[in-house]
N, C-alpha and C. Protein backbone atom coordinates (compact mmCIF):
# COMPACT_ATOMS: atom_id res chain seq x y z
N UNK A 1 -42.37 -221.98 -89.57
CA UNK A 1 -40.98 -222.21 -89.94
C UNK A 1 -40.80 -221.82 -91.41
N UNK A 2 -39.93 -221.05 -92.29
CA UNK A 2 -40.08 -220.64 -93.26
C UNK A 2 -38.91 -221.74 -93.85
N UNK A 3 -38.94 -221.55 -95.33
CA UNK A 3 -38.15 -222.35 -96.13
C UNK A 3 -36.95 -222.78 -95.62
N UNK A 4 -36.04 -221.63 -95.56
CA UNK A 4 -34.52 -221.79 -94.64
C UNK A 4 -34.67 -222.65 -93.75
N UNK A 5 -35.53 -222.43 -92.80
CA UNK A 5 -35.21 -223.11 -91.67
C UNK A 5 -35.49 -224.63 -91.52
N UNK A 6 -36.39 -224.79 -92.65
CA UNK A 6 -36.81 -226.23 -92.79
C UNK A 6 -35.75 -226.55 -93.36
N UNK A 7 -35.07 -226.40 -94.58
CA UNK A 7 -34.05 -226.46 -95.25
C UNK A 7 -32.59 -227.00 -94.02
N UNK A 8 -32.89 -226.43 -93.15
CA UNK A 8 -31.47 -226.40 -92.35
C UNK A 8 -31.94 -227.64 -91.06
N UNK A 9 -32.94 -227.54 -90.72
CA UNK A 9 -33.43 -228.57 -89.94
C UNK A 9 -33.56 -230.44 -90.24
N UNK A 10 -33.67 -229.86 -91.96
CA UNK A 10 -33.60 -231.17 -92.62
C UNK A 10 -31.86 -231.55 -92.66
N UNK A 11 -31.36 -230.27 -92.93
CA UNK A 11 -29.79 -230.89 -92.67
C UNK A 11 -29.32 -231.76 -91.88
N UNK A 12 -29.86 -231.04 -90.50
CA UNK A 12 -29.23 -231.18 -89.40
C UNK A 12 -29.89 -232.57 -88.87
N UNK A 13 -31.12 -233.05 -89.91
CA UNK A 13 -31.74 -234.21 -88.97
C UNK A 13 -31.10 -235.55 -89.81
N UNK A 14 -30.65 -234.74 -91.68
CA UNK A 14 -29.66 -235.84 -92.28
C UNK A 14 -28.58 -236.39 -91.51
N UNK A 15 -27.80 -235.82 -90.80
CA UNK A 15 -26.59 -235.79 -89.70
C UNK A 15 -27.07 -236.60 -88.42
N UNK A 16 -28.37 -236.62 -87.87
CA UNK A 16 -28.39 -237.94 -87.04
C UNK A 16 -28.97 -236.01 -85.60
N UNK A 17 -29.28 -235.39 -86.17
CA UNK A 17 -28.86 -234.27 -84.95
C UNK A 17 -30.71 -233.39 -84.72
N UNK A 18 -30.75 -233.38 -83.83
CA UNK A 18 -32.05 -232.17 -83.10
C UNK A 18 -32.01 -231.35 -83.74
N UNK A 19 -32.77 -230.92 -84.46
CA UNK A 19 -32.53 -229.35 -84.94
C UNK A 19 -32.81 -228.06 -83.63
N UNK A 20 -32.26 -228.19 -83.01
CA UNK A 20 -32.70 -227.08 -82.01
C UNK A 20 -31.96 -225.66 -82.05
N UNK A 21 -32.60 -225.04 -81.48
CA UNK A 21 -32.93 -223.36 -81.87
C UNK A 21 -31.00 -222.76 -81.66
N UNK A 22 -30.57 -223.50 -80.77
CA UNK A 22 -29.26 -222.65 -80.80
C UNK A 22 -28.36 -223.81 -81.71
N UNK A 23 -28.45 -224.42 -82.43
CA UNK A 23 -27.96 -225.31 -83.69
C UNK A 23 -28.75 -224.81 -84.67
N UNK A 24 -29.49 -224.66 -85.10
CA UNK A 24 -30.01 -223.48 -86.11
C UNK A 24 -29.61 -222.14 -86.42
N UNK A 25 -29.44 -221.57 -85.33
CA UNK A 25 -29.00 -220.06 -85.17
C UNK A 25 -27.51 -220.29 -85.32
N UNK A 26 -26.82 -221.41 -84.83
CA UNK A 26 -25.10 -221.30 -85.23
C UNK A 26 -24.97 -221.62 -86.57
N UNK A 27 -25.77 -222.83 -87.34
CA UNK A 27 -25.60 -223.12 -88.60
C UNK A 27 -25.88 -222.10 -89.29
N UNK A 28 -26.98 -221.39 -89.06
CA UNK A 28 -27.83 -219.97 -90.43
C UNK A 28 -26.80 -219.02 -90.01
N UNK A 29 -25.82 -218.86 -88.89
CA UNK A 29 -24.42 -217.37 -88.81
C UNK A 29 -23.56 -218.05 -89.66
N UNK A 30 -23.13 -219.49 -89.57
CA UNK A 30 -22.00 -219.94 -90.98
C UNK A 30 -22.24 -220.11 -92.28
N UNK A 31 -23.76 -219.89 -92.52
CA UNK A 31 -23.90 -220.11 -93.95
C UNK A 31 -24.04 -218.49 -94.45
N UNK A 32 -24.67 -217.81 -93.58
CA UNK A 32 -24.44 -216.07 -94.11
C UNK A 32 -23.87 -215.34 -93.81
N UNK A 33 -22.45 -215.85 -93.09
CA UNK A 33 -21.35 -215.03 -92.81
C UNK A 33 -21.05 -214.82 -93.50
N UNK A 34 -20.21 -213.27 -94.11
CA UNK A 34 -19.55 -213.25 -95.36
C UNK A 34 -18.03 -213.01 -94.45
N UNK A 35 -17.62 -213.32 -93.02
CA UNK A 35 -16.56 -214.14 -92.49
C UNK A 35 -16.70 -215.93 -92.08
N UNK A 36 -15.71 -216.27 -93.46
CA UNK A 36 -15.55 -217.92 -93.35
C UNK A 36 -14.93 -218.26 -92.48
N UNK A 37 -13.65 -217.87 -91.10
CA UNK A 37 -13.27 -218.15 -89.71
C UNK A 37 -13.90 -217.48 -88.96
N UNK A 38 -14.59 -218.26 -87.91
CA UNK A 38 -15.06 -218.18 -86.66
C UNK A 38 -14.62 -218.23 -85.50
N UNK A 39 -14.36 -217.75 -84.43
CA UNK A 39 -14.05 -218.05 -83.08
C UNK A 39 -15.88 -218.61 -82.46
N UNK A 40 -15.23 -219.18 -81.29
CA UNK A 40 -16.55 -219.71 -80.27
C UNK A 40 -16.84 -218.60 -80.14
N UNK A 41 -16.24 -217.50 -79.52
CA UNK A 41 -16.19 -215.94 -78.85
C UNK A 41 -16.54 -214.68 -80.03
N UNK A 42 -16.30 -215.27 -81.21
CA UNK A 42 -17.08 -214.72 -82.65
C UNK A 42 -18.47 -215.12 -82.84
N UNK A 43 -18.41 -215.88 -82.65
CA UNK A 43 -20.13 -216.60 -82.85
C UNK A 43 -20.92 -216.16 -81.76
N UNK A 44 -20.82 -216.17 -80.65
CA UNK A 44 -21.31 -215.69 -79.46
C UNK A 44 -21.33 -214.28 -79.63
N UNK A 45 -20.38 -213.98 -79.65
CA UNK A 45 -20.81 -211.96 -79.93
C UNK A 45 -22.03 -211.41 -81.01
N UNK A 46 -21.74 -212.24 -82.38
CA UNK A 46 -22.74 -212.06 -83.41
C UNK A 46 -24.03 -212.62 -82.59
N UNK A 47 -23.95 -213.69 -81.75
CA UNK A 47 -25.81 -214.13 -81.79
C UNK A 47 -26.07 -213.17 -81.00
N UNK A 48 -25.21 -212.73 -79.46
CA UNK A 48 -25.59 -211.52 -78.57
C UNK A 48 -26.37 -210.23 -79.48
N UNK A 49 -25.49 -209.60 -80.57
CA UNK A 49 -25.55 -208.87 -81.26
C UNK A 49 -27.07 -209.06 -81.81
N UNK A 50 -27.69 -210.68 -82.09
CA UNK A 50 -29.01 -210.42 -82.49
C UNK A 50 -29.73 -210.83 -81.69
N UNK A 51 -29.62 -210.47 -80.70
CA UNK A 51 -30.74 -211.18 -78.98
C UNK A 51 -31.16 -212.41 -78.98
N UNK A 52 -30.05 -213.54 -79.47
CA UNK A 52 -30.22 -214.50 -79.23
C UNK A 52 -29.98 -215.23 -77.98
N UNK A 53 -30.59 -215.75 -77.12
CA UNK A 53 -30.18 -216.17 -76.03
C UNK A 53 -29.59 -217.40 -75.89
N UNK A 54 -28.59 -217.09 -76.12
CA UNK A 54 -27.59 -218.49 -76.19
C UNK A 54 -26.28 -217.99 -75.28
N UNK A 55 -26.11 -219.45 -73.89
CA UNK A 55 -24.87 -219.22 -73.60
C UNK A 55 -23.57 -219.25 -74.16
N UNK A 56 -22.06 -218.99 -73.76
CA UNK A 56 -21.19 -219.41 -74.56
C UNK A 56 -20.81 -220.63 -74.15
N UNK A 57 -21.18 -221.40 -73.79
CA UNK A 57 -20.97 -222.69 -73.09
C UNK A 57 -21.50 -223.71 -74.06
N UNK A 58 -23.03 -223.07 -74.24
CA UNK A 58 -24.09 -224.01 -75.18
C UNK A 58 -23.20 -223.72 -76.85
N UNK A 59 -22.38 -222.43 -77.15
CA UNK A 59 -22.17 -221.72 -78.43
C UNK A 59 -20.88 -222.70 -78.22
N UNK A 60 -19.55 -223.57 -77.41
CA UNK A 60 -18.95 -224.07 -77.60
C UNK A 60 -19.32 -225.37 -78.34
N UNK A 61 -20.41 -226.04 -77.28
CA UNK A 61 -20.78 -227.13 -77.29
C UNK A 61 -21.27 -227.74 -78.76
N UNK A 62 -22.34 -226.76 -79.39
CA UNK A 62 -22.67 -226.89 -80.56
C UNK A 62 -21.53 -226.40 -80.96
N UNK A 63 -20.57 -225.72 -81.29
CA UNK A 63 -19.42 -225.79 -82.48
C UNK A 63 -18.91 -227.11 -82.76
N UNK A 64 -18.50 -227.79 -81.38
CA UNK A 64 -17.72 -229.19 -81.09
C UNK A 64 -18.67 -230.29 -81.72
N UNK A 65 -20.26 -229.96 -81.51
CA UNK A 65 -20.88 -231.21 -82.05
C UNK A 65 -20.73 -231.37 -83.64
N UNK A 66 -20.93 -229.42 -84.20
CA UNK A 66 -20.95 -229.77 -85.66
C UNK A 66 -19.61 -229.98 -86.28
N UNK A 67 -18.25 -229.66 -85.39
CA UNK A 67 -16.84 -230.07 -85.97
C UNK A 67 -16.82 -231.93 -85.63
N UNK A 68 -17.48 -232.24 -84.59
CA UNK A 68 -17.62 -234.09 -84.69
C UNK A 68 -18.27 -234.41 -86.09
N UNK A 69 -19.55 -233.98 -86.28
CA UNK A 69 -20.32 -234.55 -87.65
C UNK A 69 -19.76 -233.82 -88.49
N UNK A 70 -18.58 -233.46 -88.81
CA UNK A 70 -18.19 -232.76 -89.88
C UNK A 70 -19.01 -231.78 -90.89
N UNK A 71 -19.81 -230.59 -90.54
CA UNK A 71 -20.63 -229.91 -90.23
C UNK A 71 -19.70 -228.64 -90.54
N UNK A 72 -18.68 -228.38 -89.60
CA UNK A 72 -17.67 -227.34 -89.34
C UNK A 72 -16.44 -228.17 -89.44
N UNK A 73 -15.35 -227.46 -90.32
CA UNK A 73 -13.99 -227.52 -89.83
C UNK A 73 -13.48 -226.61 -89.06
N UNK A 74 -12.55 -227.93 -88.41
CA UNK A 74 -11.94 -226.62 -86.90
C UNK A 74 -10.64 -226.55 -87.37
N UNK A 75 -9.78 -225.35 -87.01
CA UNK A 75 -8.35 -225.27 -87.24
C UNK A 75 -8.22 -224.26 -86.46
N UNK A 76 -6.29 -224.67 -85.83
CA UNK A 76 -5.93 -224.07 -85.06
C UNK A 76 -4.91 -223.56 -86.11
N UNK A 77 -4.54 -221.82 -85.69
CA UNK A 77 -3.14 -221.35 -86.56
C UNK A 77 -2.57 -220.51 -85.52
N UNK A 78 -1.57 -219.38 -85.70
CA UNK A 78 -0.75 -218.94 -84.38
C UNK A 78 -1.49 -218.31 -83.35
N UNK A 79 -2.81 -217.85 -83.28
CA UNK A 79 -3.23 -217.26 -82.42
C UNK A 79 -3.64 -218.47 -80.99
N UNK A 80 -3.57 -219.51 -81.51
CA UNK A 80 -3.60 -220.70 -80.42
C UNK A 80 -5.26 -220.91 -80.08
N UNK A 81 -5.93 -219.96 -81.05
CA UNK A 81 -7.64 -220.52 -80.55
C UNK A 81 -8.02 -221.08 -81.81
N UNK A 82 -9.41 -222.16 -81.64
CA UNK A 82 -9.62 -222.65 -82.61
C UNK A 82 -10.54 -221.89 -83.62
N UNK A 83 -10.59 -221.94 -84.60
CA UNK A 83 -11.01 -221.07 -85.70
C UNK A 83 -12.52 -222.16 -86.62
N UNK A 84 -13.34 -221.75 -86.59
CA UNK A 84 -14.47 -222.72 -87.22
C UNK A 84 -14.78 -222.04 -88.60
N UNK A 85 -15.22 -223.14 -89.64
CA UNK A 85 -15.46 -222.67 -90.79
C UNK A 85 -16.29 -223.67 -91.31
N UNK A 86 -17.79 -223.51 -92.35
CA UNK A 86 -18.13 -224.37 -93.22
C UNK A 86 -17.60 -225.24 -93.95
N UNK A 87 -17.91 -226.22 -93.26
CA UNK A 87 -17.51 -227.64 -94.30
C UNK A 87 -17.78 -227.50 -95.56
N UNK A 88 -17.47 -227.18 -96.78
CA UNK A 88 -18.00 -227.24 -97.88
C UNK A 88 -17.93 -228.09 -98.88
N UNK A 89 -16.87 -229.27 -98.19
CA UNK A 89 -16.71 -230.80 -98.80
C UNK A 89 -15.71 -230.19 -100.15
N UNK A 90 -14.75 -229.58 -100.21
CA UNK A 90 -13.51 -229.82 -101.14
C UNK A 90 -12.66 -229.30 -100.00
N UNK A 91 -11.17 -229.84 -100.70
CA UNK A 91 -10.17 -229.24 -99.69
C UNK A 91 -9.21 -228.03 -99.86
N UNK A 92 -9.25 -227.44 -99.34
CA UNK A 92 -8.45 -225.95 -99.32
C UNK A 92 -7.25 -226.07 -98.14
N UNK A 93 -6.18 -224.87 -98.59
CA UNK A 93 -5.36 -224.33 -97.49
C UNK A 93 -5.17 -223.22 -97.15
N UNK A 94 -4.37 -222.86 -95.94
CA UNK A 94 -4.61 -221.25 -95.97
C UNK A 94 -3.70 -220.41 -96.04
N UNK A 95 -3.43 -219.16 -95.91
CA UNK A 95 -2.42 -218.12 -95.74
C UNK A 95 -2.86 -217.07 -94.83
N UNK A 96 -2.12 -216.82 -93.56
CA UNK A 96 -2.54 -216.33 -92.70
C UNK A 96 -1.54 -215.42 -92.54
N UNK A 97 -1.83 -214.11 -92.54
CA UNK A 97 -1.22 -212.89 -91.98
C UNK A 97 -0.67 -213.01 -90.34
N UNK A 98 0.09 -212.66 -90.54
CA UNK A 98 0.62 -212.64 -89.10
C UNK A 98 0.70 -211.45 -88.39
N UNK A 99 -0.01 -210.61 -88.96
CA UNK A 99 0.11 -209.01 -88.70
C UNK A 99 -1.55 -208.83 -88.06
N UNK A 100 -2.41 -209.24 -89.06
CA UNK A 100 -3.73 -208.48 -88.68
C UNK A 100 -4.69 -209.71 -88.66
N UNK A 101 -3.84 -210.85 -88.91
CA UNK A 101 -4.92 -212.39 -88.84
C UNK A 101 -5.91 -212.57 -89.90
N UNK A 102 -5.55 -212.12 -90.56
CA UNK A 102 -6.51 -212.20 -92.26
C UNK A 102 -6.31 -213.69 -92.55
N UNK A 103 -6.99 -214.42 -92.90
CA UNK A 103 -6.79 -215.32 -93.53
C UNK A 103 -7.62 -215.72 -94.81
N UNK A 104 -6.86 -216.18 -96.09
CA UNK A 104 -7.11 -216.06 -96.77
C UNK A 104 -6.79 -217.70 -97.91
N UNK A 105 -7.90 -218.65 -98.09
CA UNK A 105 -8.13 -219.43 -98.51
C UNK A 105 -7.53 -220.11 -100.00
N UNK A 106 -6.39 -221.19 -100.34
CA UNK A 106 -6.22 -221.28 -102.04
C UNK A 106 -6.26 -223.08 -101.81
N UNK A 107 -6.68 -222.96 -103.01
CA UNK A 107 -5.98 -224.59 -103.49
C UNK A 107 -5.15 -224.78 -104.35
N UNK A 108 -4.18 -225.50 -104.58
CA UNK A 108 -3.22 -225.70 -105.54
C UNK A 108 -3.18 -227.20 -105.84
N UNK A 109 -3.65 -227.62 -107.40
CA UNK A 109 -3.47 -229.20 -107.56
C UNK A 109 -2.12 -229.47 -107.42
N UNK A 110 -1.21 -228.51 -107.86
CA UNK A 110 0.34 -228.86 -107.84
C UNK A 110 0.80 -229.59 -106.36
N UNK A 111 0.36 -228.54 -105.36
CA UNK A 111 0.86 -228.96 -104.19
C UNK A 111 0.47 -229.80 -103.90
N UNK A 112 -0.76 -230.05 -103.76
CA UNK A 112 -1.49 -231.87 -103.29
C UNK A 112 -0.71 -232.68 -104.16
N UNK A 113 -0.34 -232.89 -105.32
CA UNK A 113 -0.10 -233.71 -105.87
C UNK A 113 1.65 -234.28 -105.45
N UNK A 114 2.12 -233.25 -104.86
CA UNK A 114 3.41 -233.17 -104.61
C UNK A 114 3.87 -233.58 -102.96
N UNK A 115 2.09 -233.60 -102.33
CA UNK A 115 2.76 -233.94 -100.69
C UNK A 115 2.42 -235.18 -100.52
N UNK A 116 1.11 -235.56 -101.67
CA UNK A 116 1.00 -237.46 -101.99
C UNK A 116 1.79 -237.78 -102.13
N UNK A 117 2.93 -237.26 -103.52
CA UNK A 117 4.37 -237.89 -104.07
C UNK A 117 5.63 -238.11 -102.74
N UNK A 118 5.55 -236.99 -101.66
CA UNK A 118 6.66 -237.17 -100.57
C UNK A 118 5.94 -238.36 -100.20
N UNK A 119 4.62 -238.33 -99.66
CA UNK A 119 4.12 -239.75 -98.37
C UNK A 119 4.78 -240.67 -98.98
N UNK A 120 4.00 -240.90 -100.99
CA UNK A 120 4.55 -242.46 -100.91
C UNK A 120 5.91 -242.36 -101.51
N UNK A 121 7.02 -241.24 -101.51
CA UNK A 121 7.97 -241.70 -101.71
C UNK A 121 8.67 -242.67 -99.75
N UNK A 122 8.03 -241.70 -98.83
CA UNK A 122 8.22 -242.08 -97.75
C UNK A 122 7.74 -243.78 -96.96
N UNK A 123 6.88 -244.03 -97.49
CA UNK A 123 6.00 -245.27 -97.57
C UNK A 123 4.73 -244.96 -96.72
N UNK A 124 4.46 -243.54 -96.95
CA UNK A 124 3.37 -243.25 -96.22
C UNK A 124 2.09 -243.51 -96.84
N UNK A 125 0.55 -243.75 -96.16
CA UNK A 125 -0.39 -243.52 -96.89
C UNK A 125 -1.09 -242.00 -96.48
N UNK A 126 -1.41 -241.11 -97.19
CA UNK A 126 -1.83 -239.67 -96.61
C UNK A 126 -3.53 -239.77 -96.34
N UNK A 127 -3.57 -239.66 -95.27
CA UNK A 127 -5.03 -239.89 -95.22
C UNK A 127 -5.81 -238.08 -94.69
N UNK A 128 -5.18 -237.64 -94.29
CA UNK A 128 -5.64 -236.05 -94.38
C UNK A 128 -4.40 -235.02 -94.22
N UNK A 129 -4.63 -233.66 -94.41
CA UNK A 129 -3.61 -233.23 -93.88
C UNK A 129 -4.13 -231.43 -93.68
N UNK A 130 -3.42 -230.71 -93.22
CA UNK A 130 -3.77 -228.86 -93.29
C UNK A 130 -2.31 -228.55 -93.72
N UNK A 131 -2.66 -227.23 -94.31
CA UNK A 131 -1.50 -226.67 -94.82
C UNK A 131 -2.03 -225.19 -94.27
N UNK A 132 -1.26 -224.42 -93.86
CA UNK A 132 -1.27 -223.16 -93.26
C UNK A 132 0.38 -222.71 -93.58
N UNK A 133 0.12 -221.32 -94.71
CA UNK A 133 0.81 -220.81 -94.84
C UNK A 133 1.39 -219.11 -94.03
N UNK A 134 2.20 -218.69 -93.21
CA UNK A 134 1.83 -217.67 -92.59
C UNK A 134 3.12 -216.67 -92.89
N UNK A 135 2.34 -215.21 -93.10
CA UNK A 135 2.90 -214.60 -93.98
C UNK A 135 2.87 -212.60 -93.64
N UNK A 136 2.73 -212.09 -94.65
CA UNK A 136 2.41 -210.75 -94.16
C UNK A 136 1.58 -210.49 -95.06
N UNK A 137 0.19 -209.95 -95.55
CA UNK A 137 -0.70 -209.50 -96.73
C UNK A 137 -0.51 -208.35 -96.99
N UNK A 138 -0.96 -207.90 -98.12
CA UNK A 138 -0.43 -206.97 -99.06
C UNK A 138 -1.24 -205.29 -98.41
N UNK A 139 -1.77 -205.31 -97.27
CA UNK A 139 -2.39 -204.22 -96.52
C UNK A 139 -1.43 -203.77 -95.88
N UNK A 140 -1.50 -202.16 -96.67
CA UNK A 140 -0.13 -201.52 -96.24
C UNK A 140 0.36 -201.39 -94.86
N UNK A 141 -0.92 -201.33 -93.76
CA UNK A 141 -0.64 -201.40 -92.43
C UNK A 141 -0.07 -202.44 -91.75
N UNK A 142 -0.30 -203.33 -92.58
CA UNK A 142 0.18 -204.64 -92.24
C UNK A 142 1.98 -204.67 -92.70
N UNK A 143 2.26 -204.36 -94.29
CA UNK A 143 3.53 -203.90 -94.54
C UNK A 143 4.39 -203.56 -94.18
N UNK A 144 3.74 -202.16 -93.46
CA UNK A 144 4.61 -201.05 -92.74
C UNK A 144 5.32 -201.65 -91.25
N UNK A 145 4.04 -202.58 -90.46
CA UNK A 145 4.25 -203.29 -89.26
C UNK A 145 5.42 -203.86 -89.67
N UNK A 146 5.22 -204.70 -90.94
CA UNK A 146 6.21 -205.81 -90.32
C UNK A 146 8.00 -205.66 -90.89
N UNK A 147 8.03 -204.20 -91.68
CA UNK A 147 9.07 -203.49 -92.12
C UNK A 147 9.86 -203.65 -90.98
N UNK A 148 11.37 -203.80 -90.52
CA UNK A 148 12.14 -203.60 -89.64
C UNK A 148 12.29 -201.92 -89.14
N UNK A 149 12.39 -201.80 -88.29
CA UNK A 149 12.58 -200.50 -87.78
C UNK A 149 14.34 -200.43 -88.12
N UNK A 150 14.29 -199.19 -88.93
CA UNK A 150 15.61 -198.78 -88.69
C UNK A 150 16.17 -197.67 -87.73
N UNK A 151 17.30 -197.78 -86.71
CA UNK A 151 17.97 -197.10 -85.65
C UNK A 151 18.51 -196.39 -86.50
N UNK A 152 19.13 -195.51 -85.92
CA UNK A 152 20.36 -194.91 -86.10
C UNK A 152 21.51 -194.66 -85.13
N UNK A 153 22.55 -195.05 -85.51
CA UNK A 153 23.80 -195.32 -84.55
C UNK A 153 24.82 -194.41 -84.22
């Protein structure tokens, strides 16, 4: 077992969890993805891609265990599937293209500070929340898409 993997096994045994071979292989694709959203059907293609023998059944199952131990955050945005990403323990929001599904990660102290101020002007207490912003990104293909077509009459 080389460093990494001990490294990740010890994670996964901090969490109360088996380190087993297809929970290893999903955790080591989210920590060296240089894509931070995942599909179940993303993750499964990449392990296929490295002859991992993992069903997509087993590739759901472990997503769901590490979005229970908070491991993975899950989020849903317009495409209606759930999207997995490293927990990295601060909180972020997103901006999502609606053209080509880019999504693209910010934090703003302003805004947190401003959706605490609505709860307790409301008498709410805020105990979590997502913010998903959805938009068009600055990729001209994306631009051009979402330009109105002009007729002529």
């Amino acid at each position: 077992m080389t460093r990494h993997e001990t490294t990740q096994s010890a994670e996964l045994q901090s969490i109360g969890m088996k380190a087993t071979v297809p929970r290893m292989k999903v955790l080591e694709l989210f920590q060296s993805s240089s894509r931070r959203h995942l599909t179940a059907d993303d993750v499964y293609k990449v392990l296929l891609n490295d002859n991992a023998d993992i069903a997509l059944a087993t590739v759901y199952r472990v997503l769901m265990q590490f979005a229970e131990a908070g491991v993975l955050l899950r989020s849903h945005f317009e495409s209606g599937r759930a999207l997995f990403e490293l927990n990295e323990g601060t909180h972020h929001d997103h901006l999502v293209c609606v053209e080509c599904g880019q999504i693209e990660e910010f934090a703003d102290p302003q805004i947190e500070r401003r959706q605490k101020s609505i709860c307790a002007e409301r008498g709410f207490e805020l105990k979590e929340h997502s913010l998903a912003l959805y938009g068009v990104c600055s990729r001209p293909e994306c631009q051009a898409a979402a330009r109105p077509s002009r007729t002529r009459r």
